[in-house]
PDB file of N, CA and C in Angstrom:
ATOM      1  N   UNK A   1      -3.470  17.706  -1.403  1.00  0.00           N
ATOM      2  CA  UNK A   1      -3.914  16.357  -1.119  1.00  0.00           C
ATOM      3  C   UNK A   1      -2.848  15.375  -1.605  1.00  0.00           C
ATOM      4  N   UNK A   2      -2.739  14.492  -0.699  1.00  0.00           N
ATOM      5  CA  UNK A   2      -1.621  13.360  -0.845  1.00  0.00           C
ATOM      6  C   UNK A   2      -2.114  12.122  -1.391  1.00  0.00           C
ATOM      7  N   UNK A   3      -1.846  11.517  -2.562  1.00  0.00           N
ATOM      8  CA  UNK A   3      -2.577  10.426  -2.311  1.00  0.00           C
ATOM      9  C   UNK A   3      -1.294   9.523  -2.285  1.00  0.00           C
ATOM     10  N   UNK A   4      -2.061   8.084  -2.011  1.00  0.00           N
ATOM     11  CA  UNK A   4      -1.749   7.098  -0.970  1.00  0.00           C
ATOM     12  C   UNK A   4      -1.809   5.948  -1.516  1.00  0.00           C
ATOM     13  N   UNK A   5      -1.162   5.336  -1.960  1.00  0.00           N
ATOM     14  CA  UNK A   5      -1.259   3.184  -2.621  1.00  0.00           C
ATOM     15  C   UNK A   5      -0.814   2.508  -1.350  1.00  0.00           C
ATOM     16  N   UNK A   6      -1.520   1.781  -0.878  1.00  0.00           N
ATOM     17  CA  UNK A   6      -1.306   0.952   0.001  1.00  0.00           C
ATOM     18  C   UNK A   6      -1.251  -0.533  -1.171  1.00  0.00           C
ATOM     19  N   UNK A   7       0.011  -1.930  -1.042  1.00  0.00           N
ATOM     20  CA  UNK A   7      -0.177  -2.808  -1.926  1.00  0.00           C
ATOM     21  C   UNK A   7       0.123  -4.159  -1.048  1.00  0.00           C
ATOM     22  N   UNK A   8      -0.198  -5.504  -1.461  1.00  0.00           N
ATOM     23  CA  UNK A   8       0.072  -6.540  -0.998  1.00  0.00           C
ATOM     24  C   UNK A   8      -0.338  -7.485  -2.018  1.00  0.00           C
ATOM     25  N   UNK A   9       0.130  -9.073  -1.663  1.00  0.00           N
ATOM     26  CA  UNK A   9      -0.457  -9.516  -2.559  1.00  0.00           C
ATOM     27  C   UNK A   9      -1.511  -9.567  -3.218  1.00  0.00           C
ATOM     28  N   UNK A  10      -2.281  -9.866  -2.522  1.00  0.00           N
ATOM     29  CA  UNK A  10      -3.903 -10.018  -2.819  1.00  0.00           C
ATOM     30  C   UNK A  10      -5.128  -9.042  -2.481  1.00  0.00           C
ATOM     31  N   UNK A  11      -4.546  -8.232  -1.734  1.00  0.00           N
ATOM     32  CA  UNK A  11      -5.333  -6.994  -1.572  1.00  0.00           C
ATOM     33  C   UNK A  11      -6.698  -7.571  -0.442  1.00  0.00           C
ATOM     34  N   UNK A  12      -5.950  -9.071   0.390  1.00  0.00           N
ATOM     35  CA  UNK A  12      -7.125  -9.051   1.601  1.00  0.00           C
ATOM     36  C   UNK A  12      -7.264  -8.766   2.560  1.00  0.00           C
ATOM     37  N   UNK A  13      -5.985  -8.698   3.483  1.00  0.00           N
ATOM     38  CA  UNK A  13      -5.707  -8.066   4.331  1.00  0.00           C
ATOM     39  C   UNK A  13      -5.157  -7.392   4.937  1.00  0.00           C
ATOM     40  N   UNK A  14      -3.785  -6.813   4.857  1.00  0.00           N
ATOM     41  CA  UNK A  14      -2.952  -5.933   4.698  1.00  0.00           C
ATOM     42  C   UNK A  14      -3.315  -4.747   4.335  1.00  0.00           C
ATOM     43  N   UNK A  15      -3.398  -4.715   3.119  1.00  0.00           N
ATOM     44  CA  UNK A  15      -3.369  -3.419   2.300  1.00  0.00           C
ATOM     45  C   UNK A  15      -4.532  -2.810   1.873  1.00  0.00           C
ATOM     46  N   UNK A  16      -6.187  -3.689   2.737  1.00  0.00           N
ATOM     47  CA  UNK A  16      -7.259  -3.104   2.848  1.00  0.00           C
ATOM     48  C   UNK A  16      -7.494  -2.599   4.194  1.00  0.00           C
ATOM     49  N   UNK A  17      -6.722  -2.909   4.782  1.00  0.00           N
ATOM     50  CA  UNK A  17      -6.961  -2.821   6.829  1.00  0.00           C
ATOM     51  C   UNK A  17      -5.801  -1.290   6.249  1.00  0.00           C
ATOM     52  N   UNK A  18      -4.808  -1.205   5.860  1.00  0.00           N
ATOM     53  CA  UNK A  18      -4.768   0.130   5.429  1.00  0.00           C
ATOM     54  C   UNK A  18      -4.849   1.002   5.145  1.00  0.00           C
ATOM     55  N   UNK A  19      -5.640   0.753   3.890  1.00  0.00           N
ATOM     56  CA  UNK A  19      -6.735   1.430   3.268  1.00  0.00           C
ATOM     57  C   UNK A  19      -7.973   2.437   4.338  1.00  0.00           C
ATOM     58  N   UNK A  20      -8.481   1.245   5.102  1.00  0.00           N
ATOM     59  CA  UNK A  20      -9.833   1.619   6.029  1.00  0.00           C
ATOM     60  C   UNK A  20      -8.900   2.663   6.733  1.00  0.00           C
ATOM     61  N   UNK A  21      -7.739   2.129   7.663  1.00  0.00           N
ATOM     62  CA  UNK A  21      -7.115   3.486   8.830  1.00  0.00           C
ATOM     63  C   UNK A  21      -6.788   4.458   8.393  1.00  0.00           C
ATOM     64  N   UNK A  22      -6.228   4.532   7.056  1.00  0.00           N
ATOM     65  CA  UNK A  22      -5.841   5.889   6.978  1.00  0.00           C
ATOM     66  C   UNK A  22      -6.963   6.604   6.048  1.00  0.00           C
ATOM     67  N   UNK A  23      -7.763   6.122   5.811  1.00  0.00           N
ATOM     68  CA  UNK A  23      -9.138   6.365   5.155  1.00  0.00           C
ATOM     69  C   UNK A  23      -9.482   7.733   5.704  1.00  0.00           C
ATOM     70  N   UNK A  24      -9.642   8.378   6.947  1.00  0.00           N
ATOM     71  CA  UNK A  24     -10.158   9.538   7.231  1.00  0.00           C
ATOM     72  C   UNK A  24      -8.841  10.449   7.661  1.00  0.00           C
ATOM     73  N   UNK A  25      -7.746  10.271   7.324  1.00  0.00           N
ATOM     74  CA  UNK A  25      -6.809  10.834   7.467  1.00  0.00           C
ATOM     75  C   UNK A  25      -6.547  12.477   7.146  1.00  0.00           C
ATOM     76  N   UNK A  26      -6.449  13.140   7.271  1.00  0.00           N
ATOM     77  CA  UNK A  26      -6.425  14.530   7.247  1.00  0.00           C
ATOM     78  C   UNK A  26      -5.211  14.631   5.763  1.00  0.00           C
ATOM     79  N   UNK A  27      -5.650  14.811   4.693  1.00  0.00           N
ATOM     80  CA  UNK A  27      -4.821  15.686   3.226  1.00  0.00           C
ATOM     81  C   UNK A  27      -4.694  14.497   2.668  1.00  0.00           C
ATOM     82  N   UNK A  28      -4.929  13.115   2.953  1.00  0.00           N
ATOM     83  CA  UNK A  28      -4.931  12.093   2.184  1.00  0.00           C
ATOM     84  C   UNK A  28      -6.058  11.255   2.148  1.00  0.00           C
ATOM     85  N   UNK A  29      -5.358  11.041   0.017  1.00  0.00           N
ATOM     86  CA  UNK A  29      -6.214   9.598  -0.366  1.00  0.00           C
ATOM     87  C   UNK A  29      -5.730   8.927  -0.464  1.00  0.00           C
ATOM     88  N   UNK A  30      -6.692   7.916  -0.016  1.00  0.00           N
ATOM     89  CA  UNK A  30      -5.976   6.389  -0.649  1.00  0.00           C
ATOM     90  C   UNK A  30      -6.849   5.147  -0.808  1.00  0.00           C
ATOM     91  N   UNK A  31      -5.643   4.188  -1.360  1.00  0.00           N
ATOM     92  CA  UNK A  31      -6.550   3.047  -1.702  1.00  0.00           C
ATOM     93  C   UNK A  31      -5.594   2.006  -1.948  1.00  0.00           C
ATOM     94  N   UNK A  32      -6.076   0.761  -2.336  1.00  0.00           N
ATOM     95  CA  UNK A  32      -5.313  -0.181  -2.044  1.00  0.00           C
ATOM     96  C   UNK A  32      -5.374  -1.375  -3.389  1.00  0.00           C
ATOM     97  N   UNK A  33      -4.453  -2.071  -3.373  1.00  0.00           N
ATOM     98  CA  UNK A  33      -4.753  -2.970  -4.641  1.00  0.00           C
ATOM     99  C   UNK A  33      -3.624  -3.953  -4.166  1.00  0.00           C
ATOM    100  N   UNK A  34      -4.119  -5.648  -4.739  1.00  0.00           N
ATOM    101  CA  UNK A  34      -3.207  -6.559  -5.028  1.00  0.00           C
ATOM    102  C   UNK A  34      -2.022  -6.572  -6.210  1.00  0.00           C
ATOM    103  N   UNK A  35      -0.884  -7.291  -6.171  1.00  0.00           N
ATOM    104  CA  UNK A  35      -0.258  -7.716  -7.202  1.00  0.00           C
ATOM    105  C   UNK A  35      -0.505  -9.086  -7.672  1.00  0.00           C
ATOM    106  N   UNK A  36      -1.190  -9.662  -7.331  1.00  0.00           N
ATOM    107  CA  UNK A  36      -1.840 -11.026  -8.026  1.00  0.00           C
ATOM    108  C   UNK A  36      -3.000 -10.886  -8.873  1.00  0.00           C
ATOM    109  N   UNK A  37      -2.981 -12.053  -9.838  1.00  0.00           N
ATOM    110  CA  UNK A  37      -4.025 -11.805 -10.781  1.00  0.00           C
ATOM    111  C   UNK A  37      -5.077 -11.849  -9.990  1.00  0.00           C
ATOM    112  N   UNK A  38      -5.613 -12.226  -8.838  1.00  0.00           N
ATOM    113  CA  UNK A  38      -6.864 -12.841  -8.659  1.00  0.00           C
ATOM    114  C   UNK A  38      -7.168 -11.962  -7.340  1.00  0.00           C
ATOM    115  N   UNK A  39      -6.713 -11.086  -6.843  1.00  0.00           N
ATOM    116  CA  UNK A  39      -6.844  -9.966  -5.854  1.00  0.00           C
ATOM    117  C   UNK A  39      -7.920  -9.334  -6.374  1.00  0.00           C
ATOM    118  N   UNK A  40      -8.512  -9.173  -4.953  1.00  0.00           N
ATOM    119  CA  UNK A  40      -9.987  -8.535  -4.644  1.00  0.00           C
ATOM    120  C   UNK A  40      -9.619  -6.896  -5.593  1.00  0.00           C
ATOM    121  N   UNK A  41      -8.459  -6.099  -5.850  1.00  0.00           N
ATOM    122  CA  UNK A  41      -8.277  -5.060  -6.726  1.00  0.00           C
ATOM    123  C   UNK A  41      -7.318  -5.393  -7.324  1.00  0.00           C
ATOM    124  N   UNK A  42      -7.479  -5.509  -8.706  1.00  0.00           N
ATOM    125  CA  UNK A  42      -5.725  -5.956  -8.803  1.00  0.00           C
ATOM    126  C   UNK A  42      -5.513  -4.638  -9.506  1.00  0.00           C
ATOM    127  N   UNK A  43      -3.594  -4.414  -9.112  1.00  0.00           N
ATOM    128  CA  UNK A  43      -3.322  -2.800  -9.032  1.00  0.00           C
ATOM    129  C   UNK A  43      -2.892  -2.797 -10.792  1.00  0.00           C
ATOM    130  N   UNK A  44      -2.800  -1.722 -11.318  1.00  0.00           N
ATOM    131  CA  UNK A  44      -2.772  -1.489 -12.346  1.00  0.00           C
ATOM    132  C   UNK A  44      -2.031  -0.311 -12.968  1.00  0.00           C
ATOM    133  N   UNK A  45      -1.486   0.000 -14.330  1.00  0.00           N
ATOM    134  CA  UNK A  45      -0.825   1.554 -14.358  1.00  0.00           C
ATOM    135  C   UNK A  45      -1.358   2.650 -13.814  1.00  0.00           C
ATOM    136  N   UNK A  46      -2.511   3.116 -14.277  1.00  0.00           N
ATOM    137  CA  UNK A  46      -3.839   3.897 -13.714  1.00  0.00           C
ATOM    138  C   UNK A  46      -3.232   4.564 -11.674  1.00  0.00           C
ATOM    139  N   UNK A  47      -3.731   3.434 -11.166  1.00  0.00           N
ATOM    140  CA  UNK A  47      -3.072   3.432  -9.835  1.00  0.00           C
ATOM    141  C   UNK A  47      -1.910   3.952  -9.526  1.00  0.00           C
ATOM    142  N   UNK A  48      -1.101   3.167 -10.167  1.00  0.00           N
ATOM    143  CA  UNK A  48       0.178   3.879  -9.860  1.00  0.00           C
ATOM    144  C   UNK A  48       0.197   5.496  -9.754  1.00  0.00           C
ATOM    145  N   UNK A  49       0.026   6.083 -11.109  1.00  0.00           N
ATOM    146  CA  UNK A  49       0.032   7.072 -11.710  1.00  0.00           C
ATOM    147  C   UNK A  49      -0.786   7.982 -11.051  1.00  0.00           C
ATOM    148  N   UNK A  50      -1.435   7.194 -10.361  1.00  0.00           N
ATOM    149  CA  UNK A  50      -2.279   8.507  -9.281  1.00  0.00           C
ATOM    150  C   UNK A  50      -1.975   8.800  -8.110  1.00  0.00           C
ATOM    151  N   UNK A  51      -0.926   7.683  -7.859  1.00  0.00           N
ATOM    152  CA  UNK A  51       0.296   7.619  -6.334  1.00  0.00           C
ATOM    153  C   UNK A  51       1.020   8.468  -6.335  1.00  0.00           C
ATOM    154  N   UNK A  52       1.105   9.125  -4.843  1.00  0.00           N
ATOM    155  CA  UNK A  52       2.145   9.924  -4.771  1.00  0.00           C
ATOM    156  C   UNK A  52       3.190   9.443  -4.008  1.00  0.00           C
ATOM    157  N   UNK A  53       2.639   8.457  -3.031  1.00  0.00           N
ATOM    158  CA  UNK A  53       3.466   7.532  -2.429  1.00  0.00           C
ATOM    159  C   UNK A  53       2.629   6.010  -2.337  1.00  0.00           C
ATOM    160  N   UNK A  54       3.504   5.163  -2.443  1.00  0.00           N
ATOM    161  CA  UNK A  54       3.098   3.652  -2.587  1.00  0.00           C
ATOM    162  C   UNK A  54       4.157   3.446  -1.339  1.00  0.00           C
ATOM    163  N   UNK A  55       2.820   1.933  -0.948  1.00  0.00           N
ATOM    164  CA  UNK A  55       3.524   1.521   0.073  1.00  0.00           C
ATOM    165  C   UNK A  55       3.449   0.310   0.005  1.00  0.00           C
ATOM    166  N   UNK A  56       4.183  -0.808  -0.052  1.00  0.00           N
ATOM    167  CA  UNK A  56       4.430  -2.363  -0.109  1.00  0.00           C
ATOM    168  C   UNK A  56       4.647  -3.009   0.951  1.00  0.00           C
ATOM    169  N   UNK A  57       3.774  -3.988   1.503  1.00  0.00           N
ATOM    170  CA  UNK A  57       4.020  -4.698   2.878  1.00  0.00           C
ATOM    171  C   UNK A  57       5.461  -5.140   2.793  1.00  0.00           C
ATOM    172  N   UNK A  58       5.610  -6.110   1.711  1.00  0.00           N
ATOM    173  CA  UNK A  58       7.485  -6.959   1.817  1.00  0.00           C
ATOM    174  C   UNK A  58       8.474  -6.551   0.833  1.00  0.00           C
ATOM    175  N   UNK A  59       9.262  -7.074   0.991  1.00  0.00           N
ATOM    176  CA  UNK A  59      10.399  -6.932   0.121  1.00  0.00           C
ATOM    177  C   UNK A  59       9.936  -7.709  -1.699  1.00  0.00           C
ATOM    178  N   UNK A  60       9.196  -8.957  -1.408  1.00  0.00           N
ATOM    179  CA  UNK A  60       8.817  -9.508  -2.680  1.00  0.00           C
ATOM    180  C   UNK A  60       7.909  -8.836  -3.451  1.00  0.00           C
ATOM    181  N   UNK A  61       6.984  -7.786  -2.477  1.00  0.00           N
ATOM    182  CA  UNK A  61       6.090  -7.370  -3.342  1.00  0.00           C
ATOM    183  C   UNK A  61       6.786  -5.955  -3.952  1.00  0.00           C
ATOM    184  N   UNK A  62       7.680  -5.380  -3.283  1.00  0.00           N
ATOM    185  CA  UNK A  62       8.609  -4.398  -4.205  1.00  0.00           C
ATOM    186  C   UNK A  62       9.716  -4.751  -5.522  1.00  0.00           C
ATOM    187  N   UNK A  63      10.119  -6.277  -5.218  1.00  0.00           N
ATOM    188  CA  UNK A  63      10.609  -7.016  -6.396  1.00  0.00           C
ATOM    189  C   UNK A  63       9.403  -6.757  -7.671  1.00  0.00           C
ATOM    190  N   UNK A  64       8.306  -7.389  -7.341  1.00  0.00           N
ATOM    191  CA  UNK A  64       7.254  -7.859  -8.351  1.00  0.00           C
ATOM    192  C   UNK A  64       6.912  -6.302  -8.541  1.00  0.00           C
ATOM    193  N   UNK A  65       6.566  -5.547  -7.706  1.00  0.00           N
ATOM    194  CA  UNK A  65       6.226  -4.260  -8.633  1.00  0.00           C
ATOM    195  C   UNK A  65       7.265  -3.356  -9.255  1.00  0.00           C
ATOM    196  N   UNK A  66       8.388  -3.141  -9.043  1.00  0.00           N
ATOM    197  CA  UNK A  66       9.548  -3.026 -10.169  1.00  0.00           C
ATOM    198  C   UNK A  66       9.546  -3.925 -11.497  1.00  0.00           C
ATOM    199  N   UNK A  67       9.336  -5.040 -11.318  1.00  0.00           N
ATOM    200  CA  UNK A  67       9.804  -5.858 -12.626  1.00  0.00           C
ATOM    201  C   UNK A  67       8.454  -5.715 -13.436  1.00  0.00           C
ATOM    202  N   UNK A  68       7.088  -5.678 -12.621  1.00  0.00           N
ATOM    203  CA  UNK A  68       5.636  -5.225 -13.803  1.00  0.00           C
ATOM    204  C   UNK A  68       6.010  -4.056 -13.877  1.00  0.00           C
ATOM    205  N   UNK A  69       5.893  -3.045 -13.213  1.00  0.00           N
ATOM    206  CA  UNK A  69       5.906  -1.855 -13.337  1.00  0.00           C
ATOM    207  C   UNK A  69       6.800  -0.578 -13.379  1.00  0.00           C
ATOM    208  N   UNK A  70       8.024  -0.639 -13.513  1.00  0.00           N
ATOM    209  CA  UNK A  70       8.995  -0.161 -13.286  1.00  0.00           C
ATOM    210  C   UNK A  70       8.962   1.108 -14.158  1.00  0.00           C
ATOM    211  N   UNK A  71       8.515   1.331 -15.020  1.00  0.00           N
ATOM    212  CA  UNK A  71       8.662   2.049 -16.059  1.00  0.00           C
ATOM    213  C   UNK A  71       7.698   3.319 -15.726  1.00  0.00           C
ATOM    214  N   UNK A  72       6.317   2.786 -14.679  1.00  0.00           N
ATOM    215  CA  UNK A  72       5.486   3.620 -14.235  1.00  0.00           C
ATOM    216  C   UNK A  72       6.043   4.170 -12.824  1.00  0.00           C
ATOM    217  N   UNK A  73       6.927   3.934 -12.252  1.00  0.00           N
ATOM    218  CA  UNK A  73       7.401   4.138 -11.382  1.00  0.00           C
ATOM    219  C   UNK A  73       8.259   5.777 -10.785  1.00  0.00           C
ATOM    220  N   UNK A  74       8.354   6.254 -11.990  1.00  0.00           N
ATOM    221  CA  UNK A  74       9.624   7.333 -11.919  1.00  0.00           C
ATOM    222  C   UNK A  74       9.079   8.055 -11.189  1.00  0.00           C
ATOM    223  N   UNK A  75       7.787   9.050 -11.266  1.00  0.00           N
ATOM    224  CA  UNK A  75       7.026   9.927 -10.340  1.00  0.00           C
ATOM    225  C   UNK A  75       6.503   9.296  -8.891  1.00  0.00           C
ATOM    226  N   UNK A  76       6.445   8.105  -8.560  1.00  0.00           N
ATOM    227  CA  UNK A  76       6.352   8.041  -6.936  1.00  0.00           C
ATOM    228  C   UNK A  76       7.498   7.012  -6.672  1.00  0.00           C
ATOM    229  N   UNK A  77       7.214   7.626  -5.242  1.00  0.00           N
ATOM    230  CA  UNK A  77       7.749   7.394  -4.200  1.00  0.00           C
ATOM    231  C   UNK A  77       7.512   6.095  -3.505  1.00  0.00           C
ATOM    232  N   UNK A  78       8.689   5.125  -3.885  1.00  0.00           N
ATOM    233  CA  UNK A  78       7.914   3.241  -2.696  1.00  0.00           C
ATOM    234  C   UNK A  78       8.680   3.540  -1.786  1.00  0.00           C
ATOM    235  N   UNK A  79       7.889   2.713  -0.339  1.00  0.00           N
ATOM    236  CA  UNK A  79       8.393   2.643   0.102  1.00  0.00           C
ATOM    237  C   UNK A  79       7.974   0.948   1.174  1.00  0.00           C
ATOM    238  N   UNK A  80       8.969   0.505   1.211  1.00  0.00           N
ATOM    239  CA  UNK A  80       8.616  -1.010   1.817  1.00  0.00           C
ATOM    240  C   UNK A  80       8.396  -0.822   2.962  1.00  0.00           C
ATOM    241  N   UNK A  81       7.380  -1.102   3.952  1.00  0.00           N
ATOM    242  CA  UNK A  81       6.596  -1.788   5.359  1.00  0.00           C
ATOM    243  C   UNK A  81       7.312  -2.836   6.520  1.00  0.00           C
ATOM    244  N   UNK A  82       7.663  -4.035   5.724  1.00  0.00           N
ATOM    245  CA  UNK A  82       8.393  -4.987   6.135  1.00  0.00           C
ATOM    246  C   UNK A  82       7.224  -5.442   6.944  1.00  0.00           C
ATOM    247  N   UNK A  83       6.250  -6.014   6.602  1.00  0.00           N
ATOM    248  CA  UNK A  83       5.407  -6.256   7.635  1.00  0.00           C
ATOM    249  C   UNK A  83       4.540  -7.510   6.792  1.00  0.00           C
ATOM    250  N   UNK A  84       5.134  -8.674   7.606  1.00  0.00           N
ATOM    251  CA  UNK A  84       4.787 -10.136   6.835  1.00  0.00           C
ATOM    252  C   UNK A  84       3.215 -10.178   7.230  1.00  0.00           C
ATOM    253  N   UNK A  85       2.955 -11.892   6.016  1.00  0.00           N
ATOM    254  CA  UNK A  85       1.399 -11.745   5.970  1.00  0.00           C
ATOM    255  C   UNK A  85       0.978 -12.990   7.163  1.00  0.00           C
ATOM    256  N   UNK A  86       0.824 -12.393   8.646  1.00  0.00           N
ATOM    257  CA  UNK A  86       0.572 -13.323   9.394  1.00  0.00           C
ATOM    258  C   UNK A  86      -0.712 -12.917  10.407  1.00  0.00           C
ATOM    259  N   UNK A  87      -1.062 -11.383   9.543  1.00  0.00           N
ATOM    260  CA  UNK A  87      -1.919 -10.800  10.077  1.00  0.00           C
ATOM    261  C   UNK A  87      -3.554 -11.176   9.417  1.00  0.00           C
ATOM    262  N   UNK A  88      -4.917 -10.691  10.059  1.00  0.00           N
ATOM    263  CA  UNK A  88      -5.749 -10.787   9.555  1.00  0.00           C
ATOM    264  C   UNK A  88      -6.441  -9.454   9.462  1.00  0.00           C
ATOM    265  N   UNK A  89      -7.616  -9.218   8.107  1.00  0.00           N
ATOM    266  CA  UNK A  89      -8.097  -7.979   8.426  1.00  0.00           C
ATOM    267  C   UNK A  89      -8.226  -7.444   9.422  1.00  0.00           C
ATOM    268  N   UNK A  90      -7.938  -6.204   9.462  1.00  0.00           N
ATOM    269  CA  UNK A  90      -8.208  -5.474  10.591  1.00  0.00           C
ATOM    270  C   UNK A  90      -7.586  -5.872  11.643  1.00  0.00           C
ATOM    271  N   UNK A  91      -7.169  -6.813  12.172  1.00  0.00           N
ATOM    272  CA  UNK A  91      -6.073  -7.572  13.021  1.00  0.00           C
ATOM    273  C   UNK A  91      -5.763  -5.940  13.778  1.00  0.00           C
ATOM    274  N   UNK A  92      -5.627  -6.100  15.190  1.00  0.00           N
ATOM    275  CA  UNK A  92      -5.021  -4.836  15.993  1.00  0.00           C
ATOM    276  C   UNK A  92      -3.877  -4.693  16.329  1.00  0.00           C
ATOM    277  N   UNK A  93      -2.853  -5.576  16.022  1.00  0.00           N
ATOM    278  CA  UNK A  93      -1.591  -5.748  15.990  1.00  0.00           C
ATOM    279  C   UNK A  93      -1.072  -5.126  14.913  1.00  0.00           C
ATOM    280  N   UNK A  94      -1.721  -5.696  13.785  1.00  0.00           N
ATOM    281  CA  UNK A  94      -1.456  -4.973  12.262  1.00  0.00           C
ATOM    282  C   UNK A  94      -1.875  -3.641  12.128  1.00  0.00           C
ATOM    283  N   UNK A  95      -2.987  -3.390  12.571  1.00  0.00           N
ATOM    284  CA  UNK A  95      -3.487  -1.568  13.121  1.00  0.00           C
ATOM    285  C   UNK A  95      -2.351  -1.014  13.780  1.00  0.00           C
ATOM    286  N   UNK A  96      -1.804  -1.368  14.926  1.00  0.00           N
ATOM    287  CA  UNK A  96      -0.648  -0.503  15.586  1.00  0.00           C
ATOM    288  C   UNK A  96       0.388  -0.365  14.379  1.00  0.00           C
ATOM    289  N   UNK A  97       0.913  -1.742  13.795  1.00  0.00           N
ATOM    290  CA  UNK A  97       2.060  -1.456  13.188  1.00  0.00           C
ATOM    291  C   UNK A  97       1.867  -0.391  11.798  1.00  0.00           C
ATOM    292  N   UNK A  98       0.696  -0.754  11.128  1.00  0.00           N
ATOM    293  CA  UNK A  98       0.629   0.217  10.292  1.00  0.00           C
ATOM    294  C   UNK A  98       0.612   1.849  10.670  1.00  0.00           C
ATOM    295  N   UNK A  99       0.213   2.254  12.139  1.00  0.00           N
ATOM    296  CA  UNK A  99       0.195   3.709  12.239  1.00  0.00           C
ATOM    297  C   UNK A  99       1.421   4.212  12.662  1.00  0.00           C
ATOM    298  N   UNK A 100       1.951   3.550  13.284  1.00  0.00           N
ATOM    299  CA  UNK A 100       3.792   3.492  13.510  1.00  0.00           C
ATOM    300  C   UNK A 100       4.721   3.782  12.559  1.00  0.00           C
ATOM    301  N   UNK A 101       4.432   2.973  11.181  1.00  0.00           N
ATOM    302  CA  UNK A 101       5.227   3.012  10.537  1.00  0.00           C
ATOM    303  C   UNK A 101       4.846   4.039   9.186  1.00  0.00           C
ATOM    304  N   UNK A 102       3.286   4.016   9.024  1.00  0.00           N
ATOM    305  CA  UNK A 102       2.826   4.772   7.901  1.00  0.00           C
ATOM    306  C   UNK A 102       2.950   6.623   8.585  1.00  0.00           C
ATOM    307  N   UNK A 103       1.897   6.647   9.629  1.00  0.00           N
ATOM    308  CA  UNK A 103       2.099   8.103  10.201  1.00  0.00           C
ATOM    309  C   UNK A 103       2.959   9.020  10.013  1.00  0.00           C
ATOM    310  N   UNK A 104       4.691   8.696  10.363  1.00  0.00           N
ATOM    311  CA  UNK A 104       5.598   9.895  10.507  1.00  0.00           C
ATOM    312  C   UNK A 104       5.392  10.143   8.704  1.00  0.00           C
ATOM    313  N   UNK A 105       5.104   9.246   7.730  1.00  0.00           N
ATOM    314  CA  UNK A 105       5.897   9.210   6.471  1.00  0.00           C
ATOM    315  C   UNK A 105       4.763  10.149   5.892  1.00  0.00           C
ATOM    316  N   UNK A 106       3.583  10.809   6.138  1.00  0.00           N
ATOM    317  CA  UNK A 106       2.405  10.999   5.252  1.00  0.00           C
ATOM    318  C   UNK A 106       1.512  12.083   6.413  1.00  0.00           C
ATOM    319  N   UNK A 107       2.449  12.564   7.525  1.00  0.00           N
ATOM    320  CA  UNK A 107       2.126  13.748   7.888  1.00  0.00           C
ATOM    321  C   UNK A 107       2.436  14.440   7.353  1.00  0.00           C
ATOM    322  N   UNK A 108       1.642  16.063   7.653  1.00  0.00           N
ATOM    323  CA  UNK A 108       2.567  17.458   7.431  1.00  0.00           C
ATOM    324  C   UNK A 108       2.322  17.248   5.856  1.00  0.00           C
TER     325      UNK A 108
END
């Protein structure tokens, strides 16, 4: 079993519309958390540490989780999305791009 950090700022739409798709995914878990204080999950060492791969919508939110967390970092794997916040939950635009880009990385 693989598990799975999906992250964004705030943990509202992005990185819970993540969460839900790859939710029944075949050998993976996952789950999702903000890097802001005030995010619906805010992510934490715990999280990390249970990642086997993390995934960050932007480039800022891989800044900010290196500089909190860097130290928890050595055992997974980030990897940045590039996928700005112009989307809304569940948004079907944001559905395509997330299976595009998450899929090849978290098969097999």
């Amino acid at each position: 079993m693989k598990n799975v950090l999906f992250i964004c700022g705030r943990n509202k739409r992005r990185s819970p519309t993540a969460e839900a798709i790859f939710a029944g995914f075949p050998g993976v878990e996952v789950d999702s958390a903000g890097l802001s204080d005030d995010s619906a999950s805010p992510l934490d060492a715990d999280l990390i540490a249970w990642a086997d791969v993390i995934f960050v919508m932007e480039r800022s939110h891989l800044g900010r989780l290196k500089s909190r967390y860097g130290r928890h970092l050595k055992a997974s794997r980030v990897v940045c999305l590039n996928i700005p916040d112009k989307y809304e939950f569940m948004d079907a635009r944001l559905i395509a791009l997330l299976k595009a880009k998450v899929t090849p990385l978290i098969s097999g």
